[in-house]
Protein backbone atom coordinates (compact mmCIF):
# COMPACT_ATOMS: atom_id res chain seq x y z
CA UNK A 1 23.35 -3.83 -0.59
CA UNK A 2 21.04 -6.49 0.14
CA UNK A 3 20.68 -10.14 -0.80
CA UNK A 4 18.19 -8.95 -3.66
CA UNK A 5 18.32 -5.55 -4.67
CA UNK A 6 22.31 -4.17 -6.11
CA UNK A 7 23.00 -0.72 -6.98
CA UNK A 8 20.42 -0.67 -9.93
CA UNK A 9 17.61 -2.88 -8.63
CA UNK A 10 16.87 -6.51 -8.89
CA UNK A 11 18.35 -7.81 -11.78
CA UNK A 12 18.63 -11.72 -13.16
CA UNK A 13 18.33 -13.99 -16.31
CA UNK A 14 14.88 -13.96 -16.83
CA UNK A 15 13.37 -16.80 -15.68
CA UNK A 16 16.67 -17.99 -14.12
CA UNK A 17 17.32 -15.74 -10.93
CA UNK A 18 14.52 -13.26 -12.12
CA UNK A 19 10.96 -15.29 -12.19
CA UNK A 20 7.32 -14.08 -12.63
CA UNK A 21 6.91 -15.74 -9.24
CA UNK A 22 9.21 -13.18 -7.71
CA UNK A 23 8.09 -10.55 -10.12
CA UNK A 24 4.71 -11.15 -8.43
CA UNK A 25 6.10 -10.98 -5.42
CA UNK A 26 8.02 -8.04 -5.47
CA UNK A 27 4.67 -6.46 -6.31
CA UNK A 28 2.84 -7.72 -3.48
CA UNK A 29 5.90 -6.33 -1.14
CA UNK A 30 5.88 -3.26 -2.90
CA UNK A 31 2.32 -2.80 -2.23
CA UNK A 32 1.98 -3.81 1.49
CA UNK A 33 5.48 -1.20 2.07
CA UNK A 34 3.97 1.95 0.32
CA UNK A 35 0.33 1.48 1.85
CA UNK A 36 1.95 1.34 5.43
CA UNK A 37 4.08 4.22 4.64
CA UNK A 38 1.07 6.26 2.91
CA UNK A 39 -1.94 5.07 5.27
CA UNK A 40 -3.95 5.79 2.00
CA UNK A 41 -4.36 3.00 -0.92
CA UNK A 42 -1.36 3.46 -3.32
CA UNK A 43 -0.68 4.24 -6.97
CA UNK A 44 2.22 2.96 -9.12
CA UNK A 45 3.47 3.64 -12.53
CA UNK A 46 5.28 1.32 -14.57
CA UNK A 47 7.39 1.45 -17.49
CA UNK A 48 9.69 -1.23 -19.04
CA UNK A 49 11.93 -1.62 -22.12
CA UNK A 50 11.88 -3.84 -25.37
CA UNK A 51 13.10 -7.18 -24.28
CA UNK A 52 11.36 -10.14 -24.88
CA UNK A 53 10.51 -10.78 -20.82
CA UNK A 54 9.49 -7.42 -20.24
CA UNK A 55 5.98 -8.02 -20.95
CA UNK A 56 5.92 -11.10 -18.87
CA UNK A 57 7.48 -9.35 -15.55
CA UNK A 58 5.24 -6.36 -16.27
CA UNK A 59 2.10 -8.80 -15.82
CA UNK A 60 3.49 -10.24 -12.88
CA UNK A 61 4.41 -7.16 -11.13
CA UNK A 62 0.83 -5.83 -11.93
CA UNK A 63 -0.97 -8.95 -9.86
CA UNK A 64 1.14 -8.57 -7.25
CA UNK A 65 0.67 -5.11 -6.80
CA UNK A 66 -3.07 -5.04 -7.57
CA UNK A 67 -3.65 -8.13 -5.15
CA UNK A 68 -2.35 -6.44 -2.69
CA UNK A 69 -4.60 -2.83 -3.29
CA UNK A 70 -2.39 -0.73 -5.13
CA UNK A 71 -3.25 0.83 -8.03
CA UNK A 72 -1.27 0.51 -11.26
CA UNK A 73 -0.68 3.43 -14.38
CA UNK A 74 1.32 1.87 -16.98
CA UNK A 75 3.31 3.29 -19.07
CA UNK A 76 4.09 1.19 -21.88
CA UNK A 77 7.70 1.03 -23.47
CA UNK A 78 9.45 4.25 -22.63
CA UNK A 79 13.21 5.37 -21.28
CA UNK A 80 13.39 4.41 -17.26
CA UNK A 81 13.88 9.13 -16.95
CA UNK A 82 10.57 9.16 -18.31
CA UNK A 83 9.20 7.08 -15.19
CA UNK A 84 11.14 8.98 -12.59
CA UNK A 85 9.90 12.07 -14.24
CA UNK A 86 5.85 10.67 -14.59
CA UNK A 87 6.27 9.41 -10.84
CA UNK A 88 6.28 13.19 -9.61
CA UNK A 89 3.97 14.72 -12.37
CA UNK A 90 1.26 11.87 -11.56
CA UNK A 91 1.90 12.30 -8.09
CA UNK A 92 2.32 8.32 -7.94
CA UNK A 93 3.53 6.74 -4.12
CA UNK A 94 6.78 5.24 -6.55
CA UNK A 95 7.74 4.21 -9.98
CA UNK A 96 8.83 0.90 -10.89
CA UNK A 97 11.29 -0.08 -14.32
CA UNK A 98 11.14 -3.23 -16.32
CA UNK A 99 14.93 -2.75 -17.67
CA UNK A 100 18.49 -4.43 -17.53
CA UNK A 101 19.43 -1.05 -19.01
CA UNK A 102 22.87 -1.76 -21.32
CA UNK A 103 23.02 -5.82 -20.54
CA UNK A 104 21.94 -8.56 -22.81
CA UNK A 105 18.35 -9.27 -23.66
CA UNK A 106 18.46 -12.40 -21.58
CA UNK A 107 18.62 -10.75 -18.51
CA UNK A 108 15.76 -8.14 -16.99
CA UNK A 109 15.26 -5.89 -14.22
CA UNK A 110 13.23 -4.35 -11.65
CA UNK A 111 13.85 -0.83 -10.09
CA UNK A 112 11.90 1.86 -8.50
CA UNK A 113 11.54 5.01 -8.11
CA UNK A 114 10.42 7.08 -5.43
CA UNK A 115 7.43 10.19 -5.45
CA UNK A 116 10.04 12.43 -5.45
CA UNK A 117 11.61 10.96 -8.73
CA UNK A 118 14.66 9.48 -7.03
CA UNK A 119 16.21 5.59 -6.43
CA UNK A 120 14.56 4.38 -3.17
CA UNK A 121 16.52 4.73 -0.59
CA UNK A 122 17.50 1.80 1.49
CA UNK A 123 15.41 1.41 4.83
CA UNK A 124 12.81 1.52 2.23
CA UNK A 125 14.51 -1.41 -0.06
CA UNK A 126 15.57 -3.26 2.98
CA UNK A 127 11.54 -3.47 4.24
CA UNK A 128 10.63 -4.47 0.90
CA UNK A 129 13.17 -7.28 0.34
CA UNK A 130 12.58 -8.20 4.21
CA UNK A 131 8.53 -9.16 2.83
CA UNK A 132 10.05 -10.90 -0.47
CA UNK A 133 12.19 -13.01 1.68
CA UNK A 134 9.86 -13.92 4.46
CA UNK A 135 8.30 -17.63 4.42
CA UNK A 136 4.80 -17.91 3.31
CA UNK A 137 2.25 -16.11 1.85
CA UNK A 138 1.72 -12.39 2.17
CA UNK A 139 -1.78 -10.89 2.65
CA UNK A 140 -4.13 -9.71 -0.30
CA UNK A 141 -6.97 -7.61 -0.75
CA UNK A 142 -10.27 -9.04 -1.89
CA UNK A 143 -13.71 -7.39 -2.63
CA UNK A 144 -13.79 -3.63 -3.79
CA UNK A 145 -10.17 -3.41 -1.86
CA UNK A 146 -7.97 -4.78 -5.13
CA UNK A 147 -6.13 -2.52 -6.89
CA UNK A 148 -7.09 -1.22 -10.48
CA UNK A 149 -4.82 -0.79 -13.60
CA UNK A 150 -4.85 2.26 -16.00
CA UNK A 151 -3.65 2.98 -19.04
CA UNK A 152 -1.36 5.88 -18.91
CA UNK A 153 0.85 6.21 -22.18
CA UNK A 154 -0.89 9.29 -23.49
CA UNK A 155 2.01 10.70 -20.55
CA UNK A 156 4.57 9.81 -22.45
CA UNK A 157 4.06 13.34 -24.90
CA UNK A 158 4.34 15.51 -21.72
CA UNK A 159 7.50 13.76 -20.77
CA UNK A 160 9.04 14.75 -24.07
CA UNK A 161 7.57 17.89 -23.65
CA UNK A 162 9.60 18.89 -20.87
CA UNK A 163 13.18 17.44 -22.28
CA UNK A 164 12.52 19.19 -25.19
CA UNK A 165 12.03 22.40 -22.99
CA UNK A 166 15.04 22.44 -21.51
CA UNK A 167 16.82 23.82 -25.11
CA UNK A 168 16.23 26.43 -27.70
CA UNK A 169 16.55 25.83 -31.30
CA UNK A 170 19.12 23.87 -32.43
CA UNK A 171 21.29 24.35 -35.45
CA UNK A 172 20.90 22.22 -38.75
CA UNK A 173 23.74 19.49 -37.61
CA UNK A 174 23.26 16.31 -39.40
CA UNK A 175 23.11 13.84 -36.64
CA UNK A 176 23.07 10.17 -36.61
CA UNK A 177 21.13 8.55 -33.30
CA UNK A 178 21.78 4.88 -32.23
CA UNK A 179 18.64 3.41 -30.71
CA UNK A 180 19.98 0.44 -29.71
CA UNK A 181 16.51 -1.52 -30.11
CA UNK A 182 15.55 0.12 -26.90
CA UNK A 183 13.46 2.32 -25.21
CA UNK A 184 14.39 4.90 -27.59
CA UNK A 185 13.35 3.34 -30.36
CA UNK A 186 9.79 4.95 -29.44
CA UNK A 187 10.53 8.08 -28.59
CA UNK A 188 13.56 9.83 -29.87
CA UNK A 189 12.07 10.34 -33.40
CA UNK A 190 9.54 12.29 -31.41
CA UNK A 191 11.77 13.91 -29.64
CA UNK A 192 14.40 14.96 -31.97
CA UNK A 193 12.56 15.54 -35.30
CA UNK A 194 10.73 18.41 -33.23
CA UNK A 195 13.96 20.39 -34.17
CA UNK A 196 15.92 21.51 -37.49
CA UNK A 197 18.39 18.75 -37.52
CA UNK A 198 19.32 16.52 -40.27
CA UNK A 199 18.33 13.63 -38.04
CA UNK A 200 18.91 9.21 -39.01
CA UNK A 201 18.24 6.82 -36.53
CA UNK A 202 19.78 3.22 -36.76
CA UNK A 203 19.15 0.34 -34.65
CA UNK A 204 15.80 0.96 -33.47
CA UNK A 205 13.49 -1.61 -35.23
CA UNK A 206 13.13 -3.76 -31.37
CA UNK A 207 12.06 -7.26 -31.65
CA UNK A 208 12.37 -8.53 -28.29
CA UNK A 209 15.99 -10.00 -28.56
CA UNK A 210 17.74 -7.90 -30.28
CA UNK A 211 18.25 -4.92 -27.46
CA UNK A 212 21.95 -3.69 -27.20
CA UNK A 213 22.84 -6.44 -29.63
CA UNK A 214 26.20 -5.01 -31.20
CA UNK A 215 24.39 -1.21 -31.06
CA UNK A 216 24.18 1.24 -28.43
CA UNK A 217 26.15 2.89 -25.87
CA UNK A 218 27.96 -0.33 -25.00
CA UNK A 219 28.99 -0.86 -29.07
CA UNK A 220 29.87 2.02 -30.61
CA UNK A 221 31.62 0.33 -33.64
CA UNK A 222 29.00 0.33 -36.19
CA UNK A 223 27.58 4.37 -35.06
CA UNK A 224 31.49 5.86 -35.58
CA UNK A 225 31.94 3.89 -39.03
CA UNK A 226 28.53 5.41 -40.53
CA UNK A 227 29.37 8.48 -39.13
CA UNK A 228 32.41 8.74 -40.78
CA UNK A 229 31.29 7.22 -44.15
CA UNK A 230 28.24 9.60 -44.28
CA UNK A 231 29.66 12.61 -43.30
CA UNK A 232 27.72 13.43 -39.85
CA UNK A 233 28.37 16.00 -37.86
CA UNK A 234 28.24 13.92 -34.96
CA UNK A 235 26.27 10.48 -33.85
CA UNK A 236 24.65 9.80 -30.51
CA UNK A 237 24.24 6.43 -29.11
CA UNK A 238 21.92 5.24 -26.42
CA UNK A 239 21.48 2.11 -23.92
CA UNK A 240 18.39 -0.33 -23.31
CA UNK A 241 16.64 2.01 -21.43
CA UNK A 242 18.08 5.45 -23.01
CA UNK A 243 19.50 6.64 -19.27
CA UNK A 244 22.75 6.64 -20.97
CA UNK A 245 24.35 8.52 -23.52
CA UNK A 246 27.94 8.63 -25.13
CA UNK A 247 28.80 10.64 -28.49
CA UNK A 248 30.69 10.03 -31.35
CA UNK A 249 32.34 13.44 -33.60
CA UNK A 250 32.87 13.99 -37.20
CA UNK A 251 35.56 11.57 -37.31
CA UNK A 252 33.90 8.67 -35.94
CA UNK A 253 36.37 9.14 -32.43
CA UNK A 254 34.49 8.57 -29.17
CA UNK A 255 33.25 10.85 -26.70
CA UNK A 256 32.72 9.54 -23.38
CA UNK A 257 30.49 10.37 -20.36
CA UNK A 258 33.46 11.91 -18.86
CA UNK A 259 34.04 14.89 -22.00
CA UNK A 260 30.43 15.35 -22.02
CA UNK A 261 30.31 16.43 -18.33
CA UNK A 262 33.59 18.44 -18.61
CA UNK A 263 32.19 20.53 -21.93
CA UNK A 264 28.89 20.85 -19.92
CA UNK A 265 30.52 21.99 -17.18
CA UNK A 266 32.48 24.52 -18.97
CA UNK A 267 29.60 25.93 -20.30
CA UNK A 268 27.77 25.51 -17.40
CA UNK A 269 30.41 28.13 -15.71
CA UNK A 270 30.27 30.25 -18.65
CA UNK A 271 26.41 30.88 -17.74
CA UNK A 272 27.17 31.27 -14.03
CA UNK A 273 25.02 28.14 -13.70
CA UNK A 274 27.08 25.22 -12.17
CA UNK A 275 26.47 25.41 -9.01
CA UNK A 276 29.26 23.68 -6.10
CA UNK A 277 32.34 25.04 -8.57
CA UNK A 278 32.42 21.49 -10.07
CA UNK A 279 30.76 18.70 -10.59
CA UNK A 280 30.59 14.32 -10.07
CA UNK A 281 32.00 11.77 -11.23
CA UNK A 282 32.98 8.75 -10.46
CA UNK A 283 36.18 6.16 -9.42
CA UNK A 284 35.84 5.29 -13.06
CA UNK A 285 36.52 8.42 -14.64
CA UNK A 286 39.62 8.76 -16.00
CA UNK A 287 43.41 10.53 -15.36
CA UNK A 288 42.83 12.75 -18.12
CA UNK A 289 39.42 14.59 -16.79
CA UNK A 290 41.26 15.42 -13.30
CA UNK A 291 43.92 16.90 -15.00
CA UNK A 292 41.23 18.80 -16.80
CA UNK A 293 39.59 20.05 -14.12
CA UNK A 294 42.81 21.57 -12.30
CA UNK A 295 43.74 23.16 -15.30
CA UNK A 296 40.33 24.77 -15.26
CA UNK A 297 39.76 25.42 -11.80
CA UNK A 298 36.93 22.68 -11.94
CA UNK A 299 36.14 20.86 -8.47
CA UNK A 300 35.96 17.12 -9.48
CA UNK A 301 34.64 15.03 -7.11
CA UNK A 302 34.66 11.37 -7.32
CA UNK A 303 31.63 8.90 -6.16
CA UNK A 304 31.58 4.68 -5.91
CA UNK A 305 30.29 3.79 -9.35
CA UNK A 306 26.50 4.00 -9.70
CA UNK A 307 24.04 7.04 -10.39
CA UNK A 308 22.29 6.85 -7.38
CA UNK A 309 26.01 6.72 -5.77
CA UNK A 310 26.94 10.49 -7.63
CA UNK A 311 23.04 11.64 -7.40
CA UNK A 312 23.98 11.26 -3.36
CA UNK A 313 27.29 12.92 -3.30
CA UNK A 314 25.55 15.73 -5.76
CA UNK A 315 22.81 16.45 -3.18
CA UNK A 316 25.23 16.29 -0.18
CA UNK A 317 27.89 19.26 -2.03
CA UNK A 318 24.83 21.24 -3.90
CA UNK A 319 26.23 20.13 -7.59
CA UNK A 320 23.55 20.25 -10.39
CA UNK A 321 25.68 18.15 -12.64
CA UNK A 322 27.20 14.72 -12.46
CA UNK A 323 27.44 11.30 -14.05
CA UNK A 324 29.73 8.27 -15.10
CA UNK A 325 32.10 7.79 -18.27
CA UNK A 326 29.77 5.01 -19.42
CA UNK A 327 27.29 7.70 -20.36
CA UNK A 328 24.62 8.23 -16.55
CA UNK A 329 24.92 11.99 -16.71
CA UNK A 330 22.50 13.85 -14.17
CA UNK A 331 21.34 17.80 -14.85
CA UNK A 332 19.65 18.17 -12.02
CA UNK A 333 18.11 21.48 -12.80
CA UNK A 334 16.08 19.01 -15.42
CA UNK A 335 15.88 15.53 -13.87
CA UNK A 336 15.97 12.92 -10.60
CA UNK A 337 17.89 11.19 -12.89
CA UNK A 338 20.57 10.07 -15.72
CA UNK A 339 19.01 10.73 -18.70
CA UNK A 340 20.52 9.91 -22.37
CA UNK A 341 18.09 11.78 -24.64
CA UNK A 342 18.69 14.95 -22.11
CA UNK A 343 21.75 15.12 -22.24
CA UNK A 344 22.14 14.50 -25.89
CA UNK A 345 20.11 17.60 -26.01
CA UNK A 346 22.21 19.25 -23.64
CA UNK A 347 25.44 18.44 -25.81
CA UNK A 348 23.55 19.68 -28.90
CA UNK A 349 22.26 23.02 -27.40
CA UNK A 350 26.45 23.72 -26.96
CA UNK A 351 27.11 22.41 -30.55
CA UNK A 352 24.64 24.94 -31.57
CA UNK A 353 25.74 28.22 -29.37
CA UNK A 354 29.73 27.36 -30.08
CA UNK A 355 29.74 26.72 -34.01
CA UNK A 356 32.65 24.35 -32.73
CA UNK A 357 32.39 20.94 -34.16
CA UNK A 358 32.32 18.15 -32.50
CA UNK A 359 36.03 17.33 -32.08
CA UNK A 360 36.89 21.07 -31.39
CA UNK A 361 34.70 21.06 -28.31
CA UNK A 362 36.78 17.81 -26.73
CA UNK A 363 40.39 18.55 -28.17
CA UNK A 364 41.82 19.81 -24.87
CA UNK A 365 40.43 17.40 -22.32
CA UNK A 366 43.07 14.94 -22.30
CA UNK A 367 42.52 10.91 -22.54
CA UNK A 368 45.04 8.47 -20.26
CA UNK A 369 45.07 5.27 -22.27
CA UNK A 370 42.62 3.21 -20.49
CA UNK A 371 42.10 -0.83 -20.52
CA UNK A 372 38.70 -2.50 -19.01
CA UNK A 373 38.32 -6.06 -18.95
CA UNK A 374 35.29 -8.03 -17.28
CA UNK A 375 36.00 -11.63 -15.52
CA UNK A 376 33.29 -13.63 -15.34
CA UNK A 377 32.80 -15.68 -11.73
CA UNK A 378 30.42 -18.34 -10.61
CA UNK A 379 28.60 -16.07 -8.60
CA UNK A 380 28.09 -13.68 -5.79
CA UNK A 381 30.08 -15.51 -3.15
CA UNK A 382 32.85 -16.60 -5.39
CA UNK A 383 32.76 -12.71 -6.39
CA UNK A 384 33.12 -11.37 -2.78
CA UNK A 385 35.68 -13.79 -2.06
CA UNK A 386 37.98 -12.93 -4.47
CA UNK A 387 37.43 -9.01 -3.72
CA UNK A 388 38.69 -10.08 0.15
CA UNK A 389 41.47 -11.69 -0.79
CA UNK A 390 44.64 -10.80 0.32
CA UNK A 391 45.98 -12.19 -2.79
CA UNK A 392 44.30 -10.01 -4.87
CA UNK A 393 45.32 -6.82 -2.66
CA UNK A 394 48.86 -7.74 -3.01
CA UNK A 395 48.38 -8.07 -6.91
CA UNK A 396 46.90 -4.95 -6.95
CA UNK A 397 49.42 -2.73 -4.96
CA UNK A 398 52.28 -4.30 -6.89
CA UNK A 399 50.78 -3.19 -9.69
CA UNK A 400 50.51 0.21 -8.61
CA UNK A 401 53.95 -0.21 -8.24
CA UNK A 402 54.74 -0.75 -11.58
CA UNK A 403 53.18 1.91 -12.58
CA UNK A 404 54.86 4.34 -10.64
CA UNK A 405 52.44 7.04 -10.16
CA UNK A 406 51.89 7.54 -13.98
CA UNK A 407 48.48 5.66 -13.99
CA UNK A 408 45.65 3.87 -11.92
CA UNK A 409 44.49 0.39 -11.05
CA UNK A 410 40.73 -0.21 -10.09
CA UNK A 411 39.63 -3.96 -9.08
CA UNK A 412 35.89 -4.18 -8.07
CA UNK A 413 32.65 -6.10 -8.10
CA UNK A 414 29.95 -5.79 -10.29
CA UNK A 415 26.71 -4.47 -8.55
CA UNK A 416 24.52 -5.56 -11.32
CA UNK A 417 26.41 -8.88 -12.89
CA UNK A 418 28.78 -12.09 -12.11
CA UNK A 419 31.79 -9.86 -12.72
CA UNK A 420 34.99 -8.25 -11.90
CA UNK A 421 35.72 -5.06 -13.41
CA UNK A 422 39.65 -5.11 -14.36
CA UNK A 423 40.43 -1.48 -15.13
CA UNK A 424 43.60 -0.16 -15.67
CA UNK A 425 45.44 3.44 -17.03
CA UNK A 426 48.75 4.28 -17.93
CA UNK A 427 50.82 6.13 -19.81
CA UNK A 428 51.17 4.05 -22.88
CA UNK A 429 48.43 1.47 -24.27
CA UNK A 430 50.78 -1.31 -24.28
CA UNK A 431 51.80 -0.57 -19.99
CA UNK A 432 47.87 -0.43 -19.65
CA UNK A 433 47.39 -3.65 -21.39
CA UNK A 434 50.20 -5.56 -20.02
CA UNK A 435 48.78 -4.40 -16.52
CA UNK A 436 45.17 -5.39 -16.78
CA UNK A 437 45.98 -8.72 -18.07
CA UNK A 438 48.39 -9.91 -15.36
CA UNK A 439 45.56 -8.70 -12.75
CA UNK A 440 42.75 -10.58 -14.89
CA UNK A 441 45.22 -13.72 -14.69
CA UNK A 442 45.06 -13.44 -10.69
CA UNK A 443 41.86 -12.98 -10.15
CA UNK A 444 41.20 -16.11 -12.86
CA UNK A 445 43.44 -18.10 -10.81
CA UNK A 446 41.99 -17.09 -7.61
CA UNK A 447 38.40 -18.39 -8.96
CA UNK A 448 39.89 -22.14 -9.80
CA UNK A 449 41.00 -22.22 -6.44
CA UNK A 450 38.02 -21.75 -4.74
């Protein structure tokens, strides 16, 4: 990981960390990078998300680029899938996001993609932070050499048309969809009313600041309570940039990344289509879904959190499905990448073929009570100090301890924010709990030491 790009991109307050000045310059970088790799003048396509500094960066990112003689296809608002997807069909050099996916509308984003539809890898990343970070100004085009800028959202249909490919008809279910005043908000009426559901949608009226505010993925409180009161058969929530997806059943109870990859994987089996005899997760997933996956013979395999992290360890075993519990999940057959509305889709499709509802589908992939608390630090060196402390490593293995086997502790760092992930299962709720606070006390009284 390098001093600018994390595991998702560049990411910052906007206008804090994350300026049009290095929005512009990113572009620029970008540029100069892809033409030297090409030898031929590049192209770019850009999408971005609903957030008040989107259009800002966007502009930004577009002189830098152009200045510099690449070309630029924009794509307007639509989920950061849809650019990995257009990348390939429009044969662009890379695709770029304007997203900080499931955070707070404050804060923005900038990842790419490359022609192939995948996260750039990192000898590419590393040359194009080395030209961000290098004094003084880089070289531009002038003349008939600058870069043009096209307007490309009449792409956005033939990105729906392919997600909406990848099922047959689905059965009447009266489904509630949570928008989260995202990306989605655009395009999952589209998508979904092309089918015979009984389809809602809630929070998806975007204004610029109101993006994952209390709605979403990341809030799933409001979703399960008008599912429940209106008698759904099952409601579907989404992130900032619709790469994520989690589910909630009849009742209102949640469904988690890590049930929807172990019913897709038993289905997947069922059709002699999962290919690797398992499937990805990640160090996040919990007890419960291992103990799943011996019962059924599943290979689980576990990645570093991140989708480009389980997209890796995917390609490297030959698996066709993978994701995280906070909703990334990856069919490969279909996409480069996590995509929410897909997979939503894909959850639907098995709705549809079981007659099961919701609940039934879930009932024997057991849950270990699981706690996850954030800590907020000062920043990225307070951060990796208190990850190398020998403090903390003590705290953490007499935890373990504690626990005796009958449960987990996971301390890391935050690849996108000022945070340290406190995660903690157990046996009982109240062992979890008591756990994960003692560990967020440490690490709180490791920061006012520094």
């Amino acid at each position: 990981m390098g001093k600018l790009f994390g595991t998702d991109g560049i990411r910052g307050v906007a206008n804090g960390t994350l300026t049009a000045e290095l929005a512009y310059r990113v572009g620029q970088s970008a540029a100069i990078s892809l033409a030297e790799r090409t030898g031929t003048k590049p192209m770019v396509v850009i999408g971005k998300d609903t957030r008040i500094s989107s259009d800002m960066l966007e502009c930004a990112l577009i002189a830098g680029l152009t200045a510099c003689g690449c070309d630029v296809t924009t794509l307007g608002v639509i989920p950061t899938p849809g650019v990995a997807y257009l990348t390939v069909m429009l044969h662009a050099d890379a695709g770029v996001v304007i997203s900080a996916s499931h955070n707070p509308f404050e804060h923005n984003g900038i990842k790419m993609f490359s022609d192939k539809g995948f996260k750039l890898n990192d000898a590419l990343e590393e040359e194009i932070e080395r030209l961000i970070l290098q004094e003084g100004a880089l070289p531009v085009k002038t003349h008939d050499e600058l870069g043009r800028v096209k307007d490309g959202r009449q792409y956005l249909s033939q990105y729906l048309d392919h997600l909406a490919s990848t099922v047959g008809q689905l059965a009447p279910l009266r489904v509630l969809f949570d928008c989260a005043n995202g990306a989605s908000s655009v395009t999952a009426r589209s998508l979904f009313d092309r089918f015979a559901l009984q389809a809602d949608y809630m929070s998806c009226e975007p204004d610029g600041v109101n993006i994952n505010d209390h709605c979403g993925s990341t809030h799933l409180e409001k979703l399960s309570a008008r599912v429940r009161e209106g008698g759904y058969d099952l409601g579907l929530a989404f992130d900032g940039d619709a790469d994520r997806c989690l589910a909630v059943d009849e009742n209102g109870e949640e469904i988690d990344g890590d049930k929807i990859m172990a019913v897709c994987a038993r289905t997947l089996t069922a059709q002699g289509k999962l290919q690797g005899g398992g499937f990805v997760a990640t160090v996040m997933s919990n007890m419960g879904l291992h103990k799943y996956c011996a019962a059924q013979n599943l290979r689980l395999l576990c990645a570093s959190v991140g989708d480009r992290n389980v997209l890796e360890l995917m390609q490297k075993e030959h698996m066709v499905l993978g994701g995280e519990q906070s909703g990334h999940i990856i069919f490969l057959e279909h996409m480069t990448t996590g995509d929410g509305q897909l997979a939503a889709l894909q959850f639907l499709s098995i709705l549809t073929q079981t007659g099961k509802r919701a609940s039934e589908l879930v009932r024997d992939i057991p849950r270990y009570p699981q706690v996850l608390i954030n800590v907020k630090v000062r920043g990225n060196e307070e951060k990796a100090a208190i990850m190398n402390s020998a403090a903390l490593s003590n705290e953490i293995a007499a935890a373990e301890r504690l626990l005796a086997g009958d449960g987990r502790v996971l301390v890391r760092a935050s690849g996108t924010e000022p945070l340290i992930r406190v995660m903690v299962e157990a046996g009982s709720e109240p062992a979890a709990e008591q756990t994960a606070q003692s560990l967020v006390k440490a690490v709180e009284n490791l920061q006012k030491n520094l």
